[in-house]
Protein backbone atom coordinates (compact mmCIF):
# COMPACT_ATOMS: atom_id res chain seq x y z
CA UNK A 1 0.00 0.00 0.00
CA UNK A 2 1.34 3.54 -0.91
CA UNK A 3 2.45 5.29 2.05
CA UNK A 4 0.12 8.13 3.04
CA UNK A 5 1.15 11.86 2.61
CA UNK A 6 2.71 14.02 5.38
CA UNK A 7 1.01 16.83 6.16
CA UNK A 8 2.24 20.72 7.46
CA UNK A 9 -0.33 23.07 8.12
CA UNK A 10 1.70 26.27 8.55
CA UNK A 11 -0.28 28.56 10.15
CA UNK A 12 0.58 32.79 10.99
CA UNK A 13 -1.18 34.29 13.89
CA UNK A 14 -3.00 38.03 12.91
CA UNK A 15 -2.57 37.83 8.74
CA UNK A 16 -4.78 39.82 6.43
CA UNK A 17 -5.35 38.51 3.49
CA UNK A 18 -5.01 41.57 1.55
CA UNK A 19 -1.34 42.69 2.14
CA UNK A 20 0.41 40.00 -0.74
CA UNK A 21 1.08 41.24 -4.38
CA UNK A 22 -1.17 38.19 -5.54
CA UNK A 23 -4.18 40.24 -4.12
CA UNK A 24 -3.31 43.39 -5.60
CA UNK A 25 -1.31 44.93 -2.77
CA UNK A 26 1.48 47.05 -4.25
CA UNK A 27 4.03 46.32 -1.93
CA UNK A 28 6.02 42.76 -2.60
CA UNK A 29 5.79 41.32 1.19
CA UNK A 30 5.21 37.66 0.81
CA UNK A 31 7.15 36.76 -3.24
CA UNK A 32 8.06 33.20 -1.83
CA UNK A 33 4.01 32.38 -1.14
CA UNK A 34 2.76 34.26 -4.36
CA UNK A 35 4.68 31.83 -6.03
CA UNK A 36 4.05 28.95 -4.06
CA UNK A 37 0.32 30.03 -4.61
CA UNK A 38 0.29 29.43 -8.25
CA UNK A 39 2.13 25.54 -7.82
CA UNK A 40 -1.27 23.95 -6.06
CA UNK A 41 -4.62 25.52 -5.26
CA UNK A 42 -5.69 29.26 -3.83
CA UNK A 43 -8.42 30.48 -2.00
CA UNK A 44 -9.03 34.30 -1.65
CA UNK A 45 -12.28 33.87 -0.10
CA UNK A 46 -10.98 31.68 2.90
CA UNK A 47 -12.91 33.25 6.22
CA UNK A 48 -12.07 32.29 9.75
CA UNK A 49 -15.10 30.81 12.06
CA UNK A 50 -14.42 33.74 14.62
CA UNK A 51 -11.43 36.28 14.13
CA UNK A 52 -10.17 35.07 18.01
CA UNK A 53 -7.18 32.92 18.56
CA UNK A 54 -8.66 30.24 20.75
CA UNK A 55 -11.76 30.14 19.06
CA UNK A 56 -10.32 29.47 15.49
CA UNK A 57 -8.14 27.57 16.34
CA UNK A 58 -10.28 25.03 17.97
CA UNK A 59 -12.67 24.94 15.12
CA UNK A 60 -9.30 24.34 12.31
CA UNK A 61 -8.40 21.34 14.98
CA UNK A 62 -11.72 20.06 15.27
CA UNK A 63 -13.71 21.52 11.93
CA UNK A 64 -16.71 22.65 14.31
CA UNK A 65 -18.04 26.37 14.41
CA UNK A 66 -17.14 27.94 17.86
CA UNK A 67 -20.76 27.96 18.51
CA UNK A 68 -20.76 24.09 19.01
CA UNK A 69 -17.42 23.95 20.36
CA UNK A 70 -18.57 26.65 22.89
CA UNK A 71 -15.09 28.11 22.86
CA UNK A 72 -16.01 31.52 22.31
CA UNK A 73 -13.46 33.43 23.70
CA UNK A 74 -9.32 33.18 24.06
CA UNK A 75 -10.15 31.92 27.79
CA UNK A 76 -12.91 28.89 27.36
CA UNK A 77 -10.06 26.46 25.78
CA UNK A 78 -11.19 23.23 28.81
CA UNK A 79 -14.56 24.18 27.67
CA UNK A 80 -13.95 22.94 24.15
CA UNK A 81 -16.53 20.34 23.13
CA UNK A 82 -15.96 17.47 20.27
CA UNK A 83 -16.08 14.03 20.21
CA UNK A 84 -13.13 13.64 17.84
CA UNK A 85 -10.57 15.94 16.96
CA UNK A 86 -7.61 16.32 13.81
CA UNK A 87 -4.66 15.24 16.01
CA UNK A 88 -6.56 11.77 17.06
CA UNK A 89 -7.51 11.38 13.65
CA UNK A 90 -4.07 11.07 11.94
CA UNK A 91 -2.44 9.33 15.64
CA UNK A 92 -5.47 6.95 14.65
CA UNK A 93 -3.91 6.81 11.32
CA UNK A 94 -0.57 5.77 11.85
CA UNK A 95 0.95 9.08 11.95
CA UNK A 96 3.79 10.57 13.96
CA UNK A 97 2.23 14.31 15.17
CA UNK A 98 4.24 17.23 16.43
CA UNK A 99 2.75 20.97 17.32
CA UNK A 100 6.49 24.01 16.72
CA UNK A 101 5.23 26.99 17.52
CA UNK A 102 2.38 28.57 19.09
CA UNK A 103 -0.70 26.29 20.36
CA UNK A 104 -3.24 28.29 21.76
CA UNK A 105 -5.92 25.39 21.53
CA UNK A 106 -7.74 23.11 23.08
CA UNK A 107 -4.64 20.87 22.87
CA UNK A 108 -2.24 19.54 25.15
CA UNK A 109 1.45 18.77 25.10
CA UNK A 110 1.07 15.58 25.76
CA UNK A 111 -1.52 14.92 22.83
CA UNK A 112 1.38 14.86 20.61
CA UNK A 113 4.97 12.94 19.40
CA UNK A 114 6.92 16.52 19.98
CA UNK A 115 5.91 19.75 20.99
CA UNK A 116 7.94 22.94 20.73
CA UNK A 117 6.01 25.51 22.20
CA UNK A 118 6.62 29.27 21.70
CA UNK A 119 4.09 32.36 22.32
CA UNK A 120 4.54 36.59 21.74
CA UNK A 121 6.85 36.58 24.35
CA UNK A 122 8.96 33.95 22.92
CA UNK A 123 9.69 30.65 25.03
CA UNK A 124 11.14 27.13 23.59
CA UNK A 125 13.19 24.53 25.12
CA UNK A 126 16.75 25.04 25.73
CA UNK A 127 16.96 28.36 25.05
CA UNK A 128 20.38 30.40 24.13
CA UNK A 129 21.56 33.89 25.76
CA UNK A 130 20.35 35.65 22.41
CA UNK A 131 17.13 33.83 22.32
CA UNK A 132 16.70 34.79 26.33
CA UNK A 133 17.51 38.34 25.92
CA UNK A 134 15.38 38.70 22.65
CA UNK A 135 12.32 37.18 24.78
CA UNK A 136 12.75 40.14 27.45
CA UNK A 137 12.62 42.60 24.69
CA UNK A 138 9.37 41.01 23.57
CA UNK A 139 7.71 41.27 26.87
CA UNK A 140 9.33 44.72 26.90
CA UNK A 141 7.51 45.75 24.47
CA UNK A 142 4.21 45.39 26.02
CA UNK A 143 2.56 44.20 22.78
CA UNK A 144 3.55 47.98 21.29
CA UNK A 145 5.07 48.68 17.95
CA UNK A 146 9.09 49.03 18.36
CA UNK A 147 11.18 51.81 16.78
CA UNK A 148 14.04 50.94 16.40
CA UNK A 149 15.49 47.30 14.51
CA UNK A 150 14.55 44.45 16.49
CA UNK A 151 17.42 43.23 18.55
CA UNK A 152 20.11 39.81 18.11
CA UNK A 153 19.14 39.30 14.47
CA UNK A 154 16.93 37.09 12.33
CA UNK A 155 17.78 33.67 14.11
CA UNK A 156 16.00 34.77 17.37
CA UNK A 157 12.68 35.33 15.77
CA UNK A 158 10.30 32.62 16.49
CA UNK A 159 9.36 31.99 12.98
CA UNK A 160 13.50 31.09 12.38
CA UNK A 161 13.04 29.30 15.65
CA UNK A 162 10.14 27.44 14.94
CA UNK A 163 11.29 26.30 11.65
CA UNK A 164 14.28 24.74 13.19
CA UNK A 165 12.45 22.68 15.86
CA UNK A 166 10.19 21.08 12.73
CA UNK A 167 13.27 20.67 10.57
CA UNK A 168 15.08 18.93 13.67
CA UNK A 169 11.85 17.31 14.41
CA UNK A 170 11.79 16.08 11.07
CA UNK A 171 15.34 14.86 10.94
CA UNK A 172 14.84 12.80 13.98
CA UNK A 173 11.77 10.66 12.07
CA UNK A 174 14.96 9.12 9.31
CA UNK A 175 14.00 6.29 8.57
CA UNK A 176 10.27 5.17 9.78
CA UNK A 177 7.72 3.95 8.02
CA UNK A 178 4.77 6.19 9.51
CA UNK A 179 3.80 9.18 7.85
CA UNK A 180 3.63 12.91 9.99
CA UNK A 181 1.58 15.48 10.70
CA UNK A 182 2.93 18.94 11.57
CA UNK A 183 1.45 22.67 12.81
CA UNK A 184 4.48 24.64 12.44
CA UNK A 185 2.40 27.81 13.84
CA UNK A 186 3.79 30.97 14.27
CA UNK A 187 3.10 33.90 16.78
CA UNK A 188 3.32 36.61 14.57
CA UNK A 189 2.87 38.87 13.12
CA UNK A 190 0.78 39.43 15.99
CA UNK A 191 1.48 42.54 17.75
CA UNK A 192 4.23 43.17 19.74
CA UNK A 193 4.97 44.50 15.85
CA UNK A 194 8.81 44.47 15.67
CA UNK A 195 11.27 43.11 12.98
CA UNK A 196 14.78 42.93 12.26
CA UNK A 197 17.20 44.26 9.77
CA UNK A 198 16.76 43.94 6.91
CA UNK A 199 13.40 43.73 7.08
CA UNK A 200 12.50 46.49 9.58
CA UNK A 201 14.00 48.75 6.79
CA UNK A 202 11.96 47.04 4.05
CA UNK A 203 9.22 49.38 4.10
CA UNK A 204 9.31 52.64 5.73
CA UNK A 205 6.44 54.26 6.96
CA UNK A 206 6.28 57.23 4.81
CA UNK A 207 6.05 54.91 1.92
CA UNK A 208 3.53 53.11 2.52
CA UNK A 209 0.19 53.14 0.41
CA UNK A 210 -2.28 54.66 2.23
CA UNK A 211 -5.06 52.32 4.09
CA UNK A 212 -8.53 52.68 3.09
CA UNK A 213 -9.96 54.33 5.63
CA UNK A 214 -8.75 56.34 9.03
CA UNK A 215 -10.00 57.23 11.93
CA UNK A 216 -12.71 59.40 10.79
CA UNK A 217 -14.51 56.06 9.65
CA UNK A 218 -14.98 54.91 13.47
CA UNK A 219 -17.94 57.45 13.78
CA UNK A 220 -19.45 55.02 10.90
CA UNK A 221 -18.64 51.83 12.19
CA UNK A 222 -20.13 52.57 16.21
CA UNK A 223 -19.44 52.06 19.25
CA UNK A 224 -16.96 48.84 19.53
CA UNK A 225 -15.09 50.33 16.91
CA UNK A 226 -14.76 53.63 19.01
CA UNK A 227 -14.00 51.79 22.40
CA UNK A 228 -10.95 49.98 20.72
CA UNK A 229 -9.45 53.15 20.04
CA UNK A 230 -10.51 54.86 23.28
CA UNK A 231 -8.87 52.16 25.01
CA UNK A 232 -5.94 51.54 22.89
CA UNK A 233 -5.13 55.96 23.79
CA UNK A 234 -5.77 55.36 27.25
CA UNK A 235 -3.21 52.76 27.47
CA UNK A 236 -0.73 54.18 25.26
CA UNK A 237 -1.12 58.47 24.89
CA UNK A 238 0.97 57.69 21.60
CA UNK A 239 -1.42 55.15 19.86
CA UNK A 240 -1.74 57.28 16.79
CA UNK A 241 2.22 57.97 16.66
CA UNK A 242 2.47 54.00 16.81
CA UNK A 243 0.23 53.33 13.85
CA UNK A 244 2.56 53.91 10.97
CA UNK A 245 5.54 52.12 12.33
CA UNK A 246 3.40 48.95 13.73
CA UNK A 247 2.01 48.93 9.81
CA UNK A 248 6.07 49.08 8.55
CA UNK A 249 6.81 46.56 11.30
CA UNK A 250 3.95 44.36 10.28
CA UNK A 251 4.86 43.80 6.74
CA UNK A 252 8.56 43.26 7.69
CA UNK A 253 7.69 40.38 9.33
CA UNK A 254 5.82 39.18 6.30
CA UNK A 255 8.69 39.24 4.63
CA UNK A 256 10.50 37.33 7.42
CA UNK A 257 7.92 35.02 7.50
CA UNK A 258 7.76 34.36 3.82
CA UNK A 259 11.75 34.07 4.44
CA UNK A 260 10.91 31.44 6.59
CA UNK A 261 8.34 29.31 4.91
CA UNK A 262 10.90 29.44 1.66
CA UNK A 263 13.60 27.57 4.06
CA UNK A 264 11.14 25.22 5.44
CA UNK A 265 10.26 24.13 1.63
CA UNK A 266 13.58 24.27 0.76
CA UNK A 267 14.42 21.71 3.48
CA UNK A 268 11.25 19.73 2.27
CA UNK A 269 13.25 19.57 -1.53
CA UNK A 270 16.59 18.91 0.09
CA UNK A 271 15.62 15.84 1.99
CA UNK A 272 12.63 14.54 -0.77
CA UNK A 273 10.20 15.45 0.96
CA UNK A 274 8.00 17.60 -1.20
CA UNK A 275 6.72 14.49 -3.37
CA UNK A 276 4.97 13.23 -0.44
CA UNK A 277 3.59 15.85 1.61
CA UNK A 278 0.62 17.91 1.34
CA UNK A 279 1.39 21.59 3.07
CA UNK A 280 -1.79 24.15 4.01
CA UNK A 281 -1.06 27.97 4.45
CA UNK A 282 -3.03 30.08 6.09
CA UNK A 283 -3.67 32.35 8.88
CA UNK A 284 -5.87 32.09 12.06
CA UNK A 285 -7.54 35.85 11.37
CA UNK A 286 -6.24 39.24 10.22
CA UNK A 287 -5.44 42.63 11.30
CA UNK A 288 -6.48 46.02 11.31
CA UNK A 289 -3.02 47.06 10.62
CA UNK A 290 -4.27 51.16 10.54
CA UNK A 291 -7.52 50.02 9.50
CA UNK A 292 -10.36 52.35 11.04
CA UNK A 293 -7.34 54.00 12.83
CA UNK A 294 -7.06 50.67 14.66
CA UNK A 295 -4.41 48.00 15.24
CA UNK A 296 -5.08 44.22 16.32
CA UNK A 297 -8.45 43.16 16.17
CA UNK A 298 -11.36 42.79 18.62
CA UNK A 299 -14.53 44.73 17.25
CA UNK A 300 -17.29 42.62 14.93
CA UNK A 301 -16.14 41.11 11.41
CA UNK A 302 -14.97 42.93 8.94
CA UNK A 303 -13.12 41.78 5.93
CA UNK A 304 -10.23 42.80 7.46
CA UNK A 305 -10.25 40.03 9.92
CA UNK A 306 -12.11 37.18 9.07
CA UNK A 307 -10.78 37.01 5.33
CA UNK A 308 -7.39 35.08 5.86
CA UNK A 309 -4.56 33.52 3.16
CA UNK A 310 -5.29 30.15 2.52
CA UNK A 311 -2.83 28.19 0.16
CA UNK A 312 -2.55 24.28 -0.34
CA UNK A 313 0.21 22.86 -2.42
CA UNK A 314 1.42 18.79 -2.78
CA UNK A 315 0.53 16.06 -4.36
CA UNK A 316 -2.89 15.24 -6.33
CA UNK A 317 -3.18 19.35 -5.91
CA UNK A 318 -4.34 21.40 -8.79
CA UNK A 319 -2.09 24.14 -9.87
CA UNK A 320 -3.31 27.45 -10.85
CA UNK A 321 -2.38 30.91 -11.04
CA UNK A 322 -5.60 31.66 -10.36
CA UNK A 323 -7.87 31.46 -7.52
CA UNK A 324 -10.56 29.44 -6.60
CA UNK A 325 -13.92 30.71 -6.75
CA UNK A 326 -15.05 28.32 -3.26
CA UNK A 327 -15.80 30.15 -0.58
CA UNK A 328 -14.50 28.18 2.27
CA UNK A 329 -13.41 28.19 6.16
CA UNK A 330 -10.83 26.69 8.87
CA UNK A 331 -13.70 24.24 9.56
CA UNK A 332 -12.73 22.63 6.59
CA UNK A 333 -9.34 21.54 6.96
CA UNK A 334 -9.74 18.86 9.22
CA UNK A 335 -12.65 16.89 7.24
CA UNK A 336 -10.19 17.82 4.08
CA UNK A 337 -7.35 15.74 5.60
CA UNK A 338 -9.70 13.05 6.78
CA UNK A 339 -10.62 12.26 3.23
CA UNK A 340 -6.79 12.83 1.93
CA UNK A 341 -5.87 10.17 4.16
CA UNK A 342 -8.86 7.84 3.33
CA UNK A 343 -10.74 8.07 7.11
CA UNK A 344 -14.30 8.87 7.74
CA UNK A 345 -15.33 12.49 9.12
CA UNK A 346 -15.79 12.17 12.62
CA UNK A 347 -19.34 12.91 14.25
CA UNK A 348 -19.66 16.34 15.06
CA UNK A 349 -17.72 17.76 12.31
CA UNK A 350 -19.48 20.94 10.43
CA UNK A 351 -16.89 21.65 8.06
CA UNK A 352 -16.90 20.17 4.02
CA UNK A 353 -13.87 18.56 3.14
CA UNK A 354 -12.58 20.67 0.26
CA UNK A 355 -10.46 17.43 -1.39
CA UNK A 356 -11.95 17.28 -4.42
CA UNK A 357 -11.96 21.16 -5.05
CA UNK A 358 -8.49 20.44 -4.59
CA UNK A 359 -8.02 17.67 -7.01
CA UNK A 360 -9.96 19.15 -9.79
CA UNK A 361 -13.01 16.81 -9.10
CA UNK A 362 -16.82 17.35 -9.53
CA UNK A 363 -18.32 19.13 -6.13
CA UNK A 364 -21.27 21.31 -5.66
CA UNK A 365 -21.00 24.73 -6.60
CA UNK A 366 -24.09 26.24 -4.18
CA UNK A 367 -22.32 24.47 -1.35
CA UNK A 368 -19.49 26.90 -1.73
CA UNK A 369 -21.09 29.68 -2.90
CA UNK A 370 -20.98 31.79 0.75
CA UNK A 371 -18.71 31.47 3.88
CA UNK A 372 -19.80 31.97 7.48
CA UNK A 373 -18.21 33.40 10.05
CA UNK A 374 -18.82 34.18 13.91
CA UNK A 375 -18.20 36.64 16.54
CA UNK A 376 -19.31 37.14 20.74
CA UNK A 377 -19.26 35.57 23.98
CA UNK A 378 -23.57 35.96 23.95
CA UNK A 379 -25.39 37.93 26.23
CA UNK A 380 -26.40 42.00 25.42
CA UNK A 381 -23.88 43.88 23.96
CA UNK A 382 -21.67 46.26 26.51
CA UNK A 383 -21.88 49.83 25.70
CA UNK A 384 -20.36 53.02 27.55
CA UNK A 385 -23.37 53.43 29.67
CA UNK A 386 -22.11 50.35 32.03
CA UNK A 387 -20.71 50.14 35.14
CA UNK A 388 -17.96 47.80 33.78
CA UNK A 389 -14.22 49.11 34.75
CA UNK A 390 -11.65 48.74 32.01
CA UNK A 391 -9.02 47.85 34.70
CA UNK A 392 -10.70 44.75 35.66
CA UNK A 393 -10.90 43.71 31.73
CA UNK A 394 -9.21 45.71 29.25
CA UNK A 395 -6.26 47.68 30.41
CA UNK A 396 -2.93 45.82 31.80
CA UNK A 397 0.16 47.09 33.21
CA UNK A 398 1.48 43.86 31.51
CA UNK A 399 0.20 44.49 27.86
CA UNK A 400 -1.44 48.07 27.84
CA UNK A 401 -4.56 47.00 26.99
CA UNK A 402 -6.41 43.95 25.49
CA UNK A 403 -8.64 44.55 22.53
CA UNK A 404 -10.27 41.46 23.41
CA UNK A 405 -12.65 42.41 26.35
CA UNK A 406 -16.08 42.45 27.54
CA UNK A 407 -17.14 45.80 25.63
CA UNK A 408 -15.58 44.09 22.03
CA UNK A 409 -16.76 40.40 22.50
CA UNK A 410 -20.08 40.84 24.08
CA UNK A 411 -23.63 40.35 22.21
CA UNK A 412 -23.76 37.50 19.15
CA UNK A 413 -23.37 38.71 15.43
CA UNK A 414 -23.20 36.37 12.62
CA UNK A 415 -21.80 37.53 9.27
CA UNK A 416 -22.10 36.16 5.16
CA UNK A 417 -20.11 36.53 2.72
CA UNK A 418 -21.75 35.60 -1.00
CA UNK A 419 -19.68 36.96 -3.93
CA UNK A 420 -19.85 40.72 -3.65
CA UNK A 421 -22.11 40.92 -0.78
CA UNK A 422 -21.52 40.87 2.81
CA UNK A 423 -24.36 40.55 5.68
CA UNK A 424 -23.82 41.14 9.37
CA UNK A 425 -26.90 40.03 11.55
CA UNK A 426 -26.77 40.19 15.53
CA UNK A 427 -29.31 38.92 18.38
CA UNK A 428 -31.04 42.26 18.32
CA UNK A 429 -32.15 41.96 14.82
CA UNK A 430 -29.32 44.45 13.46
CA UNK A 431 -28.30 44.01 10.08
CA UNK A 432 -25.44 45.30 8.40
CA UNK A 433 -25.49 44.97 4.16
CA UNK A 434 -22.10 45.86 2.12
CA UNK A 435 -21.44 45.73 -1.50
CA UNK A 436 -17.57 44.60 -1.16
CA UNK A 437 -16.33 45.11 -4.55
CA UNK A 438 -17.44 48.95 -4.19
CA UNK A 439 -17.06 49.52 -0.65
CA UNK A 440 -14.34 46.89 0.63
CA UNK A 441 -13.59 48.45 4.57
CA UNK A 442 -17.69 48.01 4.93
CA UNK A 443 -18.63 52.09 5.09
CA UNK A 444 -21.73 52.36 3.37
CA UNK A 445 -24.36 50.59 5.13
CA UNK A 446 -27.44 49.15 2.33
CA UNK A 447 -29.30 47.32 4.54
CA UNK A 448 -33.35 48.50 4.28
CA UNK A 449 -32.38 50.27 1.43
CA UNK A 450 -34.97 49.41 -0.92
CA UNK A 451 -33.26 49.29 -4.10
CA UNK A 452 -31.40 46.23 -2.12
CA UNK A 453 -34.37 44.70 -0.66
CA UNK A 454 -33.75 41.45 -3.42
CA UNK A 455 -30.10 41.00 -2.17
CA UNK A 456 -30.70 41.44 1.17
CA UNK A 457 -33.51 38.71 1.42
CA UNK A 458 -31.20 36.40 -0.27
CA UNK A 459 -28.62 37.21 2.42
CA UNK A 460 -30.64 36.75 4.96
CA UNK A 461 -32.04 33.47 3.65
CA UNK A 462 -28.32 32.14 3.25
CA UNK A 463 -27.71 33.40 6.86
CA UNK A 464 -30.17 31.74 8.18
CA UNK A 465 -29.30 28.30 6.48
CA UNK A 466 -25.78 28.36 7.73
CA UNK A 467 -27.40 29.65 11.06
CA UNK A 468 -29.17 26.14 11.18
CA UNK A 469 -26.00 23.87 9.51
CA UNK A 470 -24.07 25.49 12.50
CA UNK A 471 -26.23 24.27 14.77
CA UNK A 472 -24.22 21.39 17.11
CA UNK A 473 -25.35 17.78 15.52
CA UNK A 474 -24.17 16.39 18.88
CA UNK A 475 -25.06 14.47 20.74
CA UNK A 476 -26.42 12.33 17.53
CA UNK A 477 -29.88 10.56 18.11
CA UNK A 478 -30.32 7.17 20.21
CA UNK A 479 -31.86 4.24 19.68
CA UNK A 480 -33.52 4.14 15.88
CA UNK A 481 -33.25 7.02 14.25
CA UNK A 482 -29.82 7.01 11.90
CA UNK A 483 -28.51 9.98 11.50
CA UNK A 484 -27.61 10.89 7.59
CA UNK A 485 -24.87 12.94 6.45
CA UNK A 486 -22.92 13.05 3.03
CA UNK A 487 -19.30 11.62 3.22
CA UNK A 488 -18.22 14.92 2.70
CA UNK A 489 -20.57 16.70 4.66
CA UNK A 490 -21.92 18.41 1.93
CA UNK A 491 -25.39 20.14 1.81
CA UNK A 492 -26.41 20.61 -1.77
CA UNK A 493 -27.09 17.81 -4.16
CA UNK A 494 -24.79 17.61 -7.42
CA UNK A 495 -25.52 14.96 -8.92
């Protein structure tokens, strides 16, 4: 029998989609993944299931919406709920599993072969002097943008760092007969945004092209919006000041990332590898990176966040320098790999595998037609009326402040994406209604505009479909009934 492919799943933490030269961005930041784009299959409308760490992660690991995982937030990781997830699927399947890099999951150390752990503060096993000294200037950073070159050179970065654990990782499996699975995940470029030389030089502030909207757009986009910046000044009186250097930083590192992945693959070639293993790209959520006048995330779902890279190359992969018209999400790696490796989705599992959209096979076009994505913690939305103190959740001598707090993640809002057009839709019956191709940052608000009322019943019908496939199939029913699915969890019929 053939042996089955390896698999990487190299994942950034905090990537917009947007900022590559293969989605129009005029600035070269990621060449090594353009190209590597065009040698297997693209996706530039992959959305995350909720633009939160935890969250997404859980649902990539698990292919369930946060909603049914019920880890809604970065802090409800033992409250993750599943019956099986990605990493028992492929130990099930013979395969040796290791986790370089940042985890941030439901996951545990010792769910896995070897695991190299590393956060935005740094970390790692058997650290050197450099790599010690680098990690203080992290922390020293309180999750700021830095100035000046990043200290001790590219080879204290934890993408450099990561990369070597896998490689090592990798080196140590000469010679057996089981297949492996790797998340080589890395921690940036998540704020603190820093970089070194070369790369911090890369692109200077003042040449940078302009973002699409500023500040003035927060009295448009309401109150969450506005609280993020309130308490991103009150933390830091030179928030604004920051802004253009944290958007220099930012894309350094996407060069230094891109840097990175280009070794990795280049490892893959020298030790043949590449043949045999099937590598996914992509990003748990994006930025604002100046966006609104805002940096980080935290504050509903604009494209800005929940549209993320998403890049699979290997073998029985379709090349094309185009991209694929699917619109897809993290939920759908995991049932993906299950039907790469020739294993059953698990019960539980929401997401489609996207296999034969990889391999050029038939699949059904209305099943991919719109992505869904989620955002809150439940409950009414916080607003500046309550008696809810910012130094209890928000503001941190440690950090300066975290955008992720009770004012930003309160409430429940759903968003669609269907070519174009973009709905929002929260437990208060609020609907937001965007034409993307004409108003991308999400300014001009159509919904109950009657020239739109066609669209926006269509988007709401869509909504509420994926509102109901979202819905937690477990536990499934006892005794009799059977419970029916499609082998790839599809929806639609194609046949």
């Amino acid at each position: 029998m053939a042996r089955k492919p390896n698999f990487v799943i190299i994942m950034t933490d905090q990537q917009r989609a947007d900022v590559s030269k293969r989605e129009g961005f005029p600035l070269d930041t990621t060449p090594f993944l353009d190209s590597l784009a065009t040698q297997g299959t693209w996706f530039d409308r992959a959305y995350t299931t909720m633009p939160v760490c935890l969250p997404a992660r859980v649902s990539m690991l698990t292919g369930r919406y946060p909603s049914a995982t019920r880890a809604r937030t970065n802090h409800n990781g033992e409250d993750a709920f599943f019956e099986t997830d990605l990493y028992e699927v492929v130990r099930r399947q013979g395969y040796r599993t290791a986790l370089c890099g940042k985890n941030h999951s439901h996951l545990h150390a010792d769910r896995m072969d070897y695991c190299f752990a590393l956060g935005h503060h740094g970390g790692g096993k058997d650290r050197t002097d450099d790599e010690i000294a680098f990690d203080e200037y992290l922390a020293g950073l309180r999750m700021r943008a830095g100035f000046g070159p990043a200290p001790y050179g590219v080879e204290v970065q934890c993408p450099f760092r990561a990369v070597t654990a896998a490689t090592n990782w990798i080196d140590g499996l000469a010679g057996d007969a089981e297949p492996f699975f790797l998340w080589l995940s890395f921690p940036e470029p998540h704020n603190p945004y820093q970089s070194p030389e070369p790369y911090f030089s890369m692109f200077p502030p003042e040449t940078l092209p302009p973002t699409l909207s500023d500040q003035s757009a927060l009295e448009a986009k309401g109150f969450k919006y506005q609280w993020l910046r309130h308490i991103g000044e009150t933390a830091f009186p030179d928030y604004a000041e920051q802004l253009p250097r944290a958007r220099s930083n930012y894309l350094g590192m996407l060069r230094l990332i891109d840097d990175q992945v280009e070794r990795l693959f280049g490892y893959l070639d020298s030790k043949g590898l590449r043949d045999n293993t099937i590598v996914i790209f992509l990003s748990d959520h994006g930025d604002y990176v100046g966006e609104y006048g805002l940096v980080r995330k935290g504050a509903e779902l604009p494209e800005v966040l929940v549209r993320i890279p998403f890049v699979v190359v290997g073998p029985d992969v379709v090349a094309s320098d185009r991209p694929h018209p699917a619109h897809i999400t993290t939920a759908d790696i995991m049932p993906t790999i299950c039907e790469a490796i020739g294993t059953d989705i698990p019960r539980g599992v929401q997401g489609r595998s996207l296999w034969a959209l990889l391999t050029g096979k038939e699949y059904p076009e209305a099943d991919f037609d719109s992505a869904y994505s989620e955002h809150g913690f439940g409950g009414l939305h916080y607003t500046a009326d309550d008696d809810y103190d910012p130094n209890e959740d928000g503001l941190s001598p440690a950090i300066g402040f975290d955008e992720l707090n009770g004012w930003s993640q309160s409430g429940t809002l759903r968003a669609i994406r269907s070519g174009d057009w973009k709905l929002l839709f929260d437990m208060q019956e609020h609907g937001q209604l965007y034409n993307l191709a004409e108003d991308p940052v999400e300014l001009n608000d159509l919904f109950d505009h009657p020239d739109y009322a066609g669209i926006q019943s269509k988007m709401l019908a869509k909504l509420l479909g994926w509102t109901l496939r979202a819905q937690d199939p477990l536990p499934h029913p006892r005794r009799r009934y059977k419970f029916k699915s499609d082998k790839r969890n599809y929806w639609s019929p194609y046949r």
